[in-house]
C-alpha atoms as a PDB file:
ATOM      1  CA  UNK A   1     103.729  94.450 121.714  1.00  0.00           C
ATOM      2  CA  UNK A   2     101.579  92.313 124.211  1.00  0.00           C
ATOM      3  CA  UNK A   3     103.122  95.023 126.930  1.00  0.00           C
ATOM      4  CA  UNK A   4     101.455  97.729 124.878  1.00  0.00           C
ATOM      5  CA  UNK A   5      98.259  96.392 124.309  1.00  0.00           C
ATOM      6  CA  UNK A   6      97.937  95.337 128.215  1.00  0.00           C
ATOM      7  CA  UNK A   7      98.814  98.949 129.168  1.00  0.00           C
ATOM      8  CA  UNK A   8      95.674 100.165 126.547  1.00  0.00           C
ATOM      9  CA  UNK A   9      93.557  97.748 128.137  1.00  0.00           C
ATOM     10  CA  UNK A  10      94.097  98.383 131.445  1.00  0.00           C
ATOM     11  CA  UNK A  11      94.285 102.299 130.742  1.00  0.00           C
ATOM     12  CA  UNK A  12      90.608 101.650 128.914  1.00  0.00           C
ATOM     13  CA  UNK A  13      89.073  99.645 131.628  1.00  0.00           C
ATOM     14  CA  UNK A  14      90.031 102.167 134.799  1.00  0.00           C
ATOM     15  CA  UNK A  15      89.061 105.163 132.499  1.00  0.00           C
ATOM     16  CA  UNK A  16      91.779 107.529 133.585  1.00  0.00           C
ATOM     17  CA  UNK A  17      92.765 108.509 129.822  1.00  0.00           C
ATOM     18  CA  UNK A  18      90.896 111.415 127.904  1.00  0.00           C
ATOM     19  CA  UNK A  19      89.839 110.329 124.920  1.00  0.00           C
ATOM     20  CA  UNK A  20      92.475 112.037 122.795  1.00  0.00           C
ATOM     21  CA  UNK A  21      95.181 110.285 125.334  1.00  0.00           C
ATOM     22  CA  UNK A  22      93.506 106.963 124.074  1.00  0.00           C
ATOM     23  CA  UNK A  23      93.161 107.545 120.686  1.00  0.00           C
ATOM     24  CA  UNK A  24      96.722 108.513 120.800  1.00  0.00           C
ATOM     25  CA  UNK A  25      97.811 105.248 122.385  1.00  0.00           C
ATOM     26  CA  UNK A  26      95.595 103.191 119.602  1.00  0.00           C
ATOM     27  CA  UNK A  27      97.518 104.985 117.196  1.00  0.00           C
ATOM     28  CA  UNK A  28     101.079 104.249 118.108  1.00  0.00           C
ATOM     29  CA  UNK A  29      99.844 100.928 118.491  1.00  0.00           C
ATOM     30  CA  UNK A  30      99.099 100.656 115.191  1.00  0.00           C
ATOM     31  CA  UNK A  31     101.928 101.836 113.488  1.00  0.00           C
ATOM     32  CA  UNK A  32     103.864  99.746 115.434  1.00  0.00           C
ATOM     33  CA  UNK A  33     101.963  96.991 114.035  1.00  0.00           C
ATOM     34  CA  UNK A  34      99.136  95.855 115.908  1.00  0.00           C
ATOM     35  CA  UNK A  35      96.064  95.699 114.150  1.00  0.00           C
ATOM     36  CA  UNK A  36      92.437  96.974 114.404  1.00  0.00           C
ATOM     37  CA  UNK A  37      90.676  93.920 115.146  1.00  0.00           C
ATOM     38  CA  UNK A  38      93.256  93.091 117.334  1.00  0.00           C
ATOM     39  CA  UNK A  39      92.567  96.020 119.750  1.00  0.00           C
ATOM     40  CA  UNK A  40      88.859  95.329 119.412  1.00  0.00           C
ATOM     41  CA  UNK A  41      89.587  92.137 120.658  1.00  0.00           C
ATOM     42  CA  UNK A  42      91.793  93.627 123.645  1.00  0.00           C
ATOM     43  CA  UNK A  43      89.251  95.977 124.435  1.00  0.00           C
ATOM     44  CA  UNK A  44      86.484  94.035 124.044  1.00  0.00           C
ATOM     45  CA  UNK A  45      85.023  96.291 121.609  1.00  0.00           C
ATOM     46  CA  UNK A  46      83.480  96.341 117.844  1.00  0.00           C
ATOM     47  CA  UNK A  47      85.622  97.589 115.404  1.00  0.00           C
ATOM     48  CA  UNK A  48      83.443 100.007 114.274  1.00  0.00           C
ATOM     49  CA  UNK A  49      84.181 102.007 117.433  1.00  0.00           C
ATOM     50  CA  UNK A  50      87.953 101.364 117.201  1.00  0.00           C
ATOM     51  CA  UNK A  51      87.871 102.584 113.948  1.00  0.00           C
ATOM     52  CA  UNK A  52      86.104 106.033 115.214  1.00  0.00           C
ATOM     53  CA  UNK A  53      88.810 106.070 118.392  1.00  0.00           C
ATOM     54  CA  UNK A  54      91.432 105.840 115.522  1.00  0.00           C
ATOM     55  CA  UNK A  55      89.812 108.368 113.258  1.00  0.00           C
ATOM     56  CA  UNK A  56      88.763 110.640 116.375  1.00  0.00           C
ATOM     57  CA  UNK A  57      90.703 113.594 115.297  1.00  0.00           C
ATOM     58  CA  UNK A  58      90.261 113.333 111.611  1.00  0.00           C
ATOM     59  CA  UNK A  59      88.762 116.413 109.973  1.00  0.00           C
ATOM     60  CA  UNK A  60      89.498 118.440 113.714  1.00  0.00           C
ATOM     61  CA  UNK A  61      91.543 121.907 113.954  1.00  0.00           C
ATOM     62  CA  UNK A  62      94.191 121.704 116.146  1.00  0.00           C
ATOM     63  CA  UNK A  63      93.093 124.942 118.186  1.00  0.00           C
ATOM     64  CA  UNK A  64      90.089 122.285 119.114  1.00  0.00           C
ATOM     65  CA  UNK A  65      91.820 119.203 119.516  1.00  0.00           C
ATOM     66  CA  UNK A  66      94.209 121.214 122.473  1.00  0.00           C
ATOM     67  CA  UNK A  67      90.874 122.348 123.729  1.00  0.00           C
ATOM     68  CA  UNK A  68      89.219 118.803 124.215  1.00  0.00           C
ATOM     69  CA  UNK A  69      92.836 116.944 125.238  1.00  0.00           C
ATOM     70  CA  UNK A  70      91.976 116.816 129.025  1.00  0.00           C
ATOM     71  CA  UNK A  71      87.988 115.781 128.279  1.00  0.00           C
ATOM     72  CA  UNK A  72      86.631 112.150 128.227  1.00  0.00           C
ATOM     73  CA  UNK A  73      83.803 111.848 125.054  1.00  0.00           C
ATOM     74  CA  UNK A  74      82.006 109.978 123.007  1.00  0.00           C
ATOM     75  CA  UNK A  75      84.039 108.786 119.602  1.00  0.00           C
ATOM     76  CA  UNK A  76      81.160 110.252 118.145  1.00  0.00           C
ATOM     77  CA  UNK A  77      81.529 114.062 118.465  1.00  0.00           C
ATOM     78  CA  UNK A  78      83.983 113.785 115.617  1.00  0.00           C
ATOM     79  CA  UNK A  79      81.107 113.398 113.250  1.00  0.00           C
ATOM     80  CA  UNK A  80      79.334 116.535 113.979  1.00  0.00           C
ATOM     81  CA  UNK A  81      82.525 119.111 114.586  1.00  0.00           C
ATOM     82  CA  UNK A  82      83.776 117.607 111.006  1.00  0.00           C
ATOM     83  CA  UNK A  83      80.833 119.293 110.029  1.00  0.00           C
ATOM     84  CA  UNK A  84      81.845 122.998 111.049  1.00  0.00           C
ATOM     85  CA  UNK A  85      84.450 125.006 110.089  1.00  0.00           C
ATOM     86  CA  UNK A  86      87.397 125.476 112.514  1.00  0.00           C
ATOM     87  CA  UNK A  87      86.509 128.820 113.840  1.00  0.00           C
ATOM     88  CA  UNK A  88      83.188 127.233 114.622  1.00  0.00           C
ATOM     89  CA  UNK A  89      84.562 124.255 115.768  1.00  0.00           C
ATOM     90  CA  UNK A  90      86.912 126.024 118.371  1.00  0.00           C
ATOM     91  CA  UNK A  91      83.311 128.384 118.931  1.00  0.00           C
ATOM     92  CA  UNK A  92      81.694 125.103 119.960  1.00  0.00           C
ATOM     93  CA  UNK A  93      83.742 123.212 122.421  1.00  0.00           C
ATOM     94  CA  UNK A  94      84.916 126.317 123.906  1.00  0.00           C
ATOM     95  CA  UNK A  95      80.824 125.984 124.710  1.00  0.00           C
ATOM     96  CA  UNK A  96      81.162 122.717 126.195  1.00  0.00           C
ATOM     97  CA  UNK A  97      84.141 122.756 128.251  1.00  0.00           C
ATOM     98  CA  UNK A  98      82.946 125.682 129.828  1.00  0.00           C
ATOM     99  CA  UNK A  99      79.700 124.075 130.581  1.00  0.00           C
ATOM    100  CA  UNK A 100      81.272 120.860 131.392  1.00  0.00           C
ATOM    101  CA  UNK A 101      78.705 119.491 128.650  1.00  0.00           C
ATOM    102  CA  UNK A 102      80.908 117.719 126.483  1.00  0.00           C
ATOM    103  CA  UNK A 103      78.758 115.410 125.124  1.00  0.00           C
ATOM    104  CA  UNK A 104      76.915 114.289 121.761  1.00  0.00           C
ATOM    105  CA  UNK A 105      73.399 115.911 122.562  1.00  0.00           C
ATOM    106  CA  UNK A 106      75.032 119.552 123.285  1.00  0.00           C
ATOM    107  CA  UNK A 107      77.445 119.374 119.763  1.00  0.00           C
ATOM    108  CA  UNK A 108      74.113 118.406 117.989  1.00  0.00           C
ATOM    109  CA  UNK A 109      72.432 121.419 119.383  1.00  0.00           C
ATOM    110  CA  UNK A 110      75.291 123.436 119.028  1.00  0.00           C
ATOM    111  CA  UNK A 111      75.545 122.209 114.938  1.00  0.00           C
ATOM    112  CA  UNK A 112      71.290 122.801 114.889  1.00  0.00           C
ATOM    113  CA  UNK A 113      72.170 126.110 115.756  1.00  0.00           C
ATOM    114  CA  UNK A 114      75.226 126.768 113.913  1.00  0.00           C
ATOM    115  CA  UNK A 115      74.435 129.427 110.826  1.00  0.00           C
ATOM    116  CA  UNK A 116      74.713 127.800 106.821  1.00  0.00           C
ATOM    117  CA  UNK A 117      78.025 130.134 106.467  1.00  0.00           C
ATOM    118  CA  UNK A 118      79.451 128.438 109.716  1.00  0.00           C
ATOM    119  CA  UNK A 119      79.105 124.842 108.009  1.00  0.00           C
ATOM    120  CA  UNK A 120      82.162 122.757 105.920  1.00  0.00           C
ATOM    121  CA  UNK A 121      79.371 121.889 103.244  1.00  0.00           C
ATOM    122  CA  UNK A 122      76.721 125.161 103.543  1.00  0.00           C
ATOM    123  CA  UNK A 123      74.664 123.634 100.666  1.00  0.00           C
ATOM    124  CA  UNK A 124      73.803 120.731 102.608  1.00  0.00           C
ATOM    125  CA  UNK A 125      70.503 121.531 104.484  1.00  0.00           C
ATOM    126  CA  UNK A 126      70.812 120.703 108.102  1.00  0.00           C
ATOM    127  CA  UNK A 127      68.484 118.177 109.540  1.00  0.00           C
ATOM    128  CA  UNK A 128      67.290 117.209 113.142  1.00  0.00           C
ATOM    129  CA  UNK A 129      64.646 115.052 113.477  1.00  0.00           C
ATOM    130  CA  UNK A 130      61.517 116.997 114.864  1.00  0.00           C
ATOM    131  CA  UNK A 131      62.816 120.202 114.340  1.00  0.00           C
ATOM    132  CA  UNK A 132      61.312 122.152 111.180  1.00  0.00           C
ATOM    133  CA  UNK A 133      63.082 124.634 109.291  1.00  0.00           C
ATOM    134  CA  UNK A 134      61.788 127.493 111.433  1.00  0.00           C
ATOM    135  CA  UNK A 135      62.340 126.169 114.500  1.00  0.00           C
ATOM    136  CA  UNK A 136      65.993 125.666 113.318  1.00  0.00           C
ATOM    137  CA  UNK A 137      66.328 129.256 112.347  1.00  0.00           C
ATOM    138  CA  UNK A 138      64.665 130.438 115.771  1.00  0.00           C
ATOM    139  CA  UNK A 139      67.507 127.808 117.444  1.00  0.00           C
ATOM    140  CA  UNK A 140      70.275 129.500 115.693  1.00  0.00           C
ATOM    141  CA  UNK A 141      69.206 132.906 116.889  1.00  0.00           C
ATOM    142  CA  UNK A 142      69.159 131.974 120.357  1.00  0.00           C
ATOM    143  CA  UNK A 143      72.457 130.285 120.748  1.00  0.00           C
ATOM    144  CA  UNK A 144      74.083 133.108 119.313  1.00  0.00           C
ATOM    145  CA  UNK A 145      72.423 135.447 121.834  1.00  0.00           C
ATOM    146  CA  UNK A 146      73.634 132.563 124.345  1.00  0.00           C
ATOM    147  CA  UNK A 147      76.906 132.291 122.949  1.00  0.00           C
ATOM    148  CA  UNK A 148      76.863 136.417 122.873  1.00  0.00           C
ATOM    149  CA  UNK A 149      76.127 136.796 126.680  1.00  0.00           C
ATOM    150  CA  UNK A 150      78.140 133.715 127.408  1.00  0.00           C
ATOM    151  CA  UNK A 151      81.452 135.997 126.051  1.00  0.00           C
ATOM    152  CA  UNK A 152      80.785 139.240 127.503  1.00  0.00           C
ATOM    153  CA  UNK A 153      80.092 137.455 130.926  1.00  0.00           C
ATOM    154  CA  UNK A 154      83.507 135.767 130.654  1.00  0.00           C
ATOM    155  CA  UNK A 155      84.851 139.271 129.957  1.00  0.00           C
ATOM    156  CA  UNK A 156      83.343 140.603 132.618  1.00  0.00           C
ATOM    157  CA  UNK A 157      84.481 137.997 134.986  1.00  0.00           C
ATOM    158  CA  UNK A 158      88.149 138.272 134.087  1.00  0.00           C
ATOM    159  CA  UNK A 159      87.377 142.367 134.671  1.00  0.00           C
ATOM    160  CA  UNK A 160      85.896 141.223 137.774  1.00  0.00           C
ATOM    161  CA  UNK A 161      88.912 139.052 139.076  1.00  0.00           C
ATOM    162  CA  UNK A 162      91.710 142.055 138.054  1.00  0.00           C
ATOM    163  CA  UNK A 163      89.999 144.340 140.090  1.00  0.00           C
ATOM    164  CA  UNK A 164      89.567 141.522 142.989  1.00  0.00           C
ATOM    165  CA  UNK A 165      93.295 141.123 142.427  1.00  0.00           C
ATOM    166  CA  UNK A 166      94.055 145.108 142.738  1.00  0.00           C
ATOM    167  CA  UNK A 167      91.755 145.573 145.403  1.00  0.00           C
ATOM    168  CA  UNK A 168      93.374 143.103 147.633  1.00  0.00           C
ATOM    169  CA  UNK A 169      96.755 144.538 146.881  1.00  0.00           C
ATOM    170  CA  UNK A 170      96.190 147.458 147.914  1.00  0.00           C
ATOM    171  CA  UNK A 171      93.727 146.838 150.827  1.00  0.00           C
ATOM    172  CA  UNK A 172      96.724 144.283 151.907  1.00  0.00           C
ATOM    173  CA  UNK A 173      99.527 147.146 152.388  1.00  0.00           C
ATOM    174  CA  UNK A 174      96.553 149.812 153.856  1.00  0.00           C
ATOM    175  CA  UNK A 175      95.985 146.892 156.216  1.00  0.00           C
ATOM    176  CA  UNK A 176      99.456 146.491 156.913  1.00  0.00           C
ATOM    177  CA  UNK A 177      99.910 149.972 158.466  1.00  0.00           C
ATOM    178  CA  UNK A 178      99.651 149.842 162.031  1.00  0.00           C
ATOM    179  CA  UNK A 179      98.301 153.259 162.506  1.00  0.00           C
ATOM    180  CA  UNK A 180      95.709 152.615 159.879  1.00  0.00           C
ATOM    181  CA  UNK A 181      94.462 149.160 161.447  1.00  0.00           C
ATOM    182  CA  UNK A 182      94.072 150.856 164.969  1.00  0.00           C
ATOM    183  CA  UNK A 183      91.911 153.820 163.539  1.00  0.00           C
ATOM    184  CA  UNK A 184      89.722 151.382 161.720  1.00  0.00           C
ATOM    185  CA  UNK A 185      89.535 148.922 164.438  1.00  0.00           C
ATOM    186  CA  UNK A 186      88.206 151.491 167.194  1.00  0.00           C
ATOM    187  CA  UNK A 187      86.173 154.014 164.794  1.00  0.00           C
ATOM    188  CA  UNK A 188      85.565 151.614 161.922  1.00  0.00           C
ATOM    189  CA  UNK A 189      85.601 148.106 163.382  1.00  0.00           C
ATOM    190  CA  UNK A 190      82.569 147.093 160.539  1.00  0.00           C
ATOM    191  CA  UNK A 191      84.806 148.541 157.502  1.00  0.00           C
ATOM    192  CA  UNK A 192      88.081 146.816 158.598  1.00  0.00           C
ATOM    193  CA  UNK A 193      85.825 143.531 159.253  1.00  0.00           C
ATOM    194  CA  UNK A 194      84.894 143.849 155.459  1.00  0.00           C
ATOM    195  CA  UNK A 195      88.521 144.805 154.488  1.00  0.00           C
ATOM    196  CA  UNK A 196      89.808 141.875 155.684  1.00  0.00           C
ATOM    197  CA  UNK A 197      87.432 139.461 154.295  1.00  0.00           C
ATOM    198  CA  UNK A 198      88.183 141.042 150.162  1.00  0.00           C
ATOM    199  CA  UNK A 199      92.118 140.466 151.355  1.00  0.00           C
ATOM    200  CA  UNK A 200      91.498 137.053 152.750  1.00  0.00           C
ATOM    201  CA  UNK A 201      89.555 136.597 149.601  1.00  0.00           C
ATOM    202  CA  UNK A 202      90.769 133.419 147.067  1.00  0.00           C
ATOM    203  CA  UNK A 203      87.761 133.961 144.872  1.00  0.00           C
ATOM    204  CA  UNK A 204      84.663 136.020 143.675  1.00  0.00           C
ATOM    205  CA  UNK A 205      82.141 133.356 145.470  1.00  0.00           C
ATOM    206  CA  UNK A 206      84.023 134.395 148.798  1.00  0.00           C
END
């Protein structure tokens, strides 16, 4: 057991686990016996945030939790995805991965924004301090006209990179034709210069 904990701690302290890797780890340990204060005291931490690593996927859909398995974040987004449904929770760090914003002030703008129908307990009025009921209604409007554009340009851009793919296919065996490549080099020397740059192509940004 004191192997285990010294591979938590020293896991912890370098920071090269995601967050669901550690709360993994503080899990086994714990049902092989070791107990919570006993990692706080390892860690060096409270056991109020233990308790929240060991909880962290409590009340999460699974479709999220594979979503968020590579990301480092704050024991506290728990408390605010628990709050959505799973659709919306999937909706929501979908969001955040994609903007690289995992963190606790996006999810509370995110669950600000999130529609009564979207929530676990839709009775329960949302609150955010400074925001008044109208600017929360405003807020949920735009982030699903965000969230709206955000989809069709990730559509678009998979569009986009198929027809990257097909052009450079095809541009690739045109290319590949000696004939062809003399003809364009001595009357078309500026459309073969472009035809080779969408073949040597590894991206859109290129």
């Amino acid at each position: 057991m004191p192997n285990e904990l010294s591979i938590i701690r020293y896991n912890t302290r370098v920071n090269r686990l995601s967050s669901i890797q550690e709360h993994l780890m503080l899990r086994r340990a714990v049902e092989r016996g070791v107990t919570a204060q006993r990692l706080a005291d390892a860690l060096d931490l409270d056991i109020t945030s233990i308790t929240r690593k060991l909880t962290l996927l409590d009340g999460i859909c699974a479709e999220a939790a594979a979503i968020l398995k590579d990301q480092q974040f704050s024991a506290n987004l728990g408390s605010v995805l628990r709050k959505l449904k799973p659709t919306r929770q999937v909706e929501c760090v979908e969001l955040m991965v994609a903007a690289n914003n995992v963190t606790m002030a996006y999810a509370n703008a995110l669950f600000a924004a999130t529609p009564a129908s979207q929530l676990v307990d839709a009775s329960k009025a949302k609150k955010v301090a400074g925001v008044s009921p109208a600017q929360m209604a405003n807020m949920e409007r735009e982030m699903g006209n965000l969230q709206d554009q955000y989809k069709l340009a990730e559509q678009n851009f998979s569009q986009d990179v198929f027809q990257l793919f097909l052009a450079r296919t095809y541009l690739s065996k045109l290319l590949a034709n000696v004939e062809v490549d003399r003809y364009l080099q001595q009357h078309h020397a500026d459309i073969l210069t472009a035809f080779k740059s969408i073949v040597e192509a590894e991206s859109l940004d290129a």
